[in-house]
C-alpha atoms as a PDB file:
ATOM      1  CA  UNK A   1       0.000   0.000   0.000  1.00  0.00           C
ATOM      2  CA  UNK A   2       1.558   3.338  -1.201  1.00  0.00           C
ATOM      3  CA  UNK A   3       1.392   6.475   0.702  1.00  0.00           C
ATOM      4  CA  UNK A   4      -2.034   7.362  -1.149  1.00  0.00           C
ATOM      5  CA  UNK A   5      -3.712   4.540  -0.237  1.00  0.00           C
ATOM      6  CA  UNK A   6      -2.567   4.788   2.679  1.00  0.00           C
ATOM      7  CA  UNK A   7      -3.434   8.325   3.263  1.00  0.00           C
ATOM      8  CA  UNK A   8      -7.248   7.811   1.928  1.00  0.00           C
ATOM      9  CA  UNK A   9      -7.515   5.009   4.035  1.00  0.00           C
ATOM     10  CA  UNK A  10      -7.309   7.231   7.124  1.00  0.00           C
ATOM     11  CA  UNK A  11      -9.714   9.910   6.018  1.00  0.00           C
ATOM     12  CA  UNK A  12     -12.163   7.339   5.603  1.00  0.00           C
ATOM     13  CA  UNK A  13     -11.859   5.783   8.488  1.00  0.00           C
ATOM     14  CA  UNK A  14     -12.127   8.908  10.344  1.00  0.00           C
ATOM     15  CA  UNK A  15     -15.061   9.815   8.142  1.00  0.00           C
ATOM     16  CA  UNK A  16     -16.737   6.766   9.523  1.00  0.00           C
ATOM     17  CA  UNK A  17     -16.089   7.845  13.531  1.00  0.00           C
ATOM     18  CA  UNK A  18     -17.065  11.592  13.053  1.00  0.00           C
ATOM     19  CA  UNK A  19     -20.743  12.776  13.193  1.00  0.00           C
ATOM     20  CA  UNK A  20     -22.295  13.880   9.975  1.00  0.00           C
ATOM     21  CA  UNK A  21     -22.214  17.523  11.391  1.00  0.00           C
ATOM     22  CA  UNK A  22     -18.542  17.682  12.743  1.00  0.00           C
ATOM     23  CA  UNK A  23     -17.413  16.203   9.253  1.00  0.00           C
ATOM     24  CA  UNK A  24     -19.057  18.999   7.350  1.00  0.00           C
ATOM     25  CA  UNK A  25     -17.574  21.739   9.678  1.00  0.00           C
ATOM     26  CA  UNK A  26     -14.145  20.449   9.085  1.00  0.00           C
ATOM     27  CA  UNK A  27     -14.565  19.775   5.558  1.00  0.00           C
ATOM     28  CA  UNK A  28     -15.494  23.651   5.392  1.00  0.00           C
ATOM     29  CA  UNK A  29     -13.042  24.480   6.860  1.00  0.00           C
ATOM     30  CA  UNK A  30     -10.730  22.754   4.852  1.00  0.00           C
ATOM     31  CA  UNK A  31     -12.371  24.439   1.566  1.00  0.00           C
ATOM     32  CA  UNK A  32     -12.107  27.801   2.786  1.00  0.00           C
ATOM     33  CA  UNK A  33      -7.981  27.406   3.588  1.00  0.00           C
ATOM     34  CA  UNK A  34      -7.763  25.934   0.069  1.00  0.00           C
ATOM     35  CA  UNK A  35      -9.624  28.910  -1.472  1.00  0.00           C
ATOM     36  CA  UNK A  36      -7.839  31.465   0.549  1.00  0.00           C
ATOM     37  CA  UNK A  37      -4.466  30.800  -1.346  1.00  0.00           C
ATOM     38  CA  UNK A  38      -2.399  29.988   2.050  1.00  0.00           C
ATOM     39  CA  UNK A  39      -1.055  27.287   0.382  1.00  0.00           C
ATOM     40  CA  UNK A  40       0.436  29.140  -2.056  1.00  0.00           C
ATOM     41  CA  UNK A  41       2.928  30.047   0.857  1.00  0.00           C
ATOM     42  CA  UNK A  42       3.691  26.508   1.932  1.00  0.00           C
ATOM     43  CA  UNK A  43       7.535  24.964   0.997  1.00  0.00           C
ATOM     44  CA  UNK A  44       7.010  22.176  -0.682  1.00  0.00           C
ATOM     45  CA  UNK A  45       8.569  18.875  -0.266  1.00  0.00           C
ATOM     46  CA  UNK A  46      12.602  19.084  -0.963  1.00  0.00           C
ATOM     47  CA  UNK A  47      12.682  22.789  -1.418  1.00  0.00           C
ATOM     48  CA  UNK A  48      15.633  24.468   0.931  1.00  0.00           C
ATOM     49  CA  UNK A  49      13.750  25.874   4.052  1.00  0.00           C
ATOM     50  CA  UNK A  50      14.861  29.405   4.781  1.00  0.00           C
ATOM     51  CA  UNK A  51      16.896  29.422   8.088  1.00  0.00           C
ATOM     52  CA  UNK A  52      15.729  29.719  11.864  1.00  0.00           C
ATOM     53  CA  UNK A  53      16.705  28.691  15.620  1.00  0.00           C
ATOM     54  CA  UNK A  54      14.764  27.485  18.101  1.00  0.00           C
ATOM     55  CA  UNK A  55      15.909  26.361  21.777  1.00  0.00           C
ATOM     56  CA  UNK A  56      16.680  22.755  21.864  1.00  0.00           C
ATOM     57  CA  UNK A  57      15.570  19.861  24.737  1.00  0.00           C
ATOM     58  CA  UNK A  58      18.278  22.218  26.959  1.00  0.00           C
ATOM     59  CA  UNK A  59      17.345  25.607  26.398  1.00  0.00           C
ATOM     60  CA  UNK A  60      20.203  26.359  24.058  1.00  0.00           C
ATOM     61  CA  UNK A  61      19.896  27.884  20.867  1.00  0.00           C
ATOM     62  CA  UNK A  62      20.216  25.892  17.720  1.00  0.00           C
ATOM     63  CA  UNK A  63      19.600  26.956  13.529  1.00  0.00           C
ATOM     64  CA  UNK A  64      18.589  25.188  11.141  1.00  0.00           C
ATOM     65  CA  UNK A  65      21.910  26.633   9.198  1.00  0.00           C
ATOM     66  CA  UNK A  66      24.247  24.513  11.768  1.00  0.00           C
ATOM     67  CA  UNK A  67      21.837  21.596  11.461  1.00  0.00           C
ATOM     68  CA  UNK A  68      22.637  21.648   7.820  1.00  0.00           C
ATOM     69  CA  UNK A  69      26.353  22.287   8.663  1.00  0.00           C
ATOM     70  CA  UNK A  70      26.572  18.372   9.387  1.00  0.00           C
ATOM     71  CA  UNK A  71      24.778  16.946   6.791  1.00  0.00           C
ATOM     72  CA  UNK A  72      20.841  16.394   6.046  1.00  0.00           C
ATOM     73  CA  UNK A  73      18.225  17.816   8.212  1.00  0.00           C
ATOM     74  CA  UNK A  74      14.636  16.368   8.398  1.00  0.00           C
ATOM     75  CA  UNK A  75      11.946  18.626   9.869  1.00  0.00           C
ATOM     76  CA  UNK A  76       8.433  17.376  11.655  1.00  0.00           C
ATOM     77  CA  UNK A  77       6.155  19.864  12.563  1.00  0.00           C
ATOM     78  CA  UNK A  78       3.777  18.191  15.357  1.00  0.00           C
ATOM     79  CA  UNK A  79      -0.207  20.459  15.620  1.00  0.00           C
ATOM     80  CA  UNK A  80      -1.615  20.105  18.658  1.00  0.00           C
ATOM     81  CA  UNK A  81      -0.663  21.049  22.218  1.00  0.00           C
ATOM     82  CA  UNK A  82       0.614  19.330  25.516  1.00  0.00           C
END
């Protein structure tokens, strides 16, 4: 099964927990952030991310520059809160 499949498997599955009513409110909301061109400002997959720094598990300052310094860098972005 290829990432795809894969994918639509999930959003049917979760299509089959939701209620009607909380489907169509997120599906709206979906549409409307397609319309409103924000992903026109999304990097795409293997494009060069422009640099930043962010604290690391210590508190100390790291960038994505000196990340790249030693070789290839992989970022995951996590939504949601703890």
């Amino acid at each position: 099964m290829n990432l795809e499949e894969k994918l639509a498997a999930t959003r049917e599955a979760s299509a089959k927990r939701l209620p009607a009513e909380l489907r169509a409110i997120m599906e709206g909301a979906t549409a409307q952030l397609r319309v409103s061109g924000i992903l026109d400002g999304v990097i795409k997959p293997g494009a060069v991310a422009p640099d930043f720094t962010l604290d690391d598990q210590h508190g100390m300052p790291v960038s994505l520059a000196a990340l790249r310094a030693k070789g290839p860098v992989v970022v995951s972005v996590f939504r949601g809160f703890w």
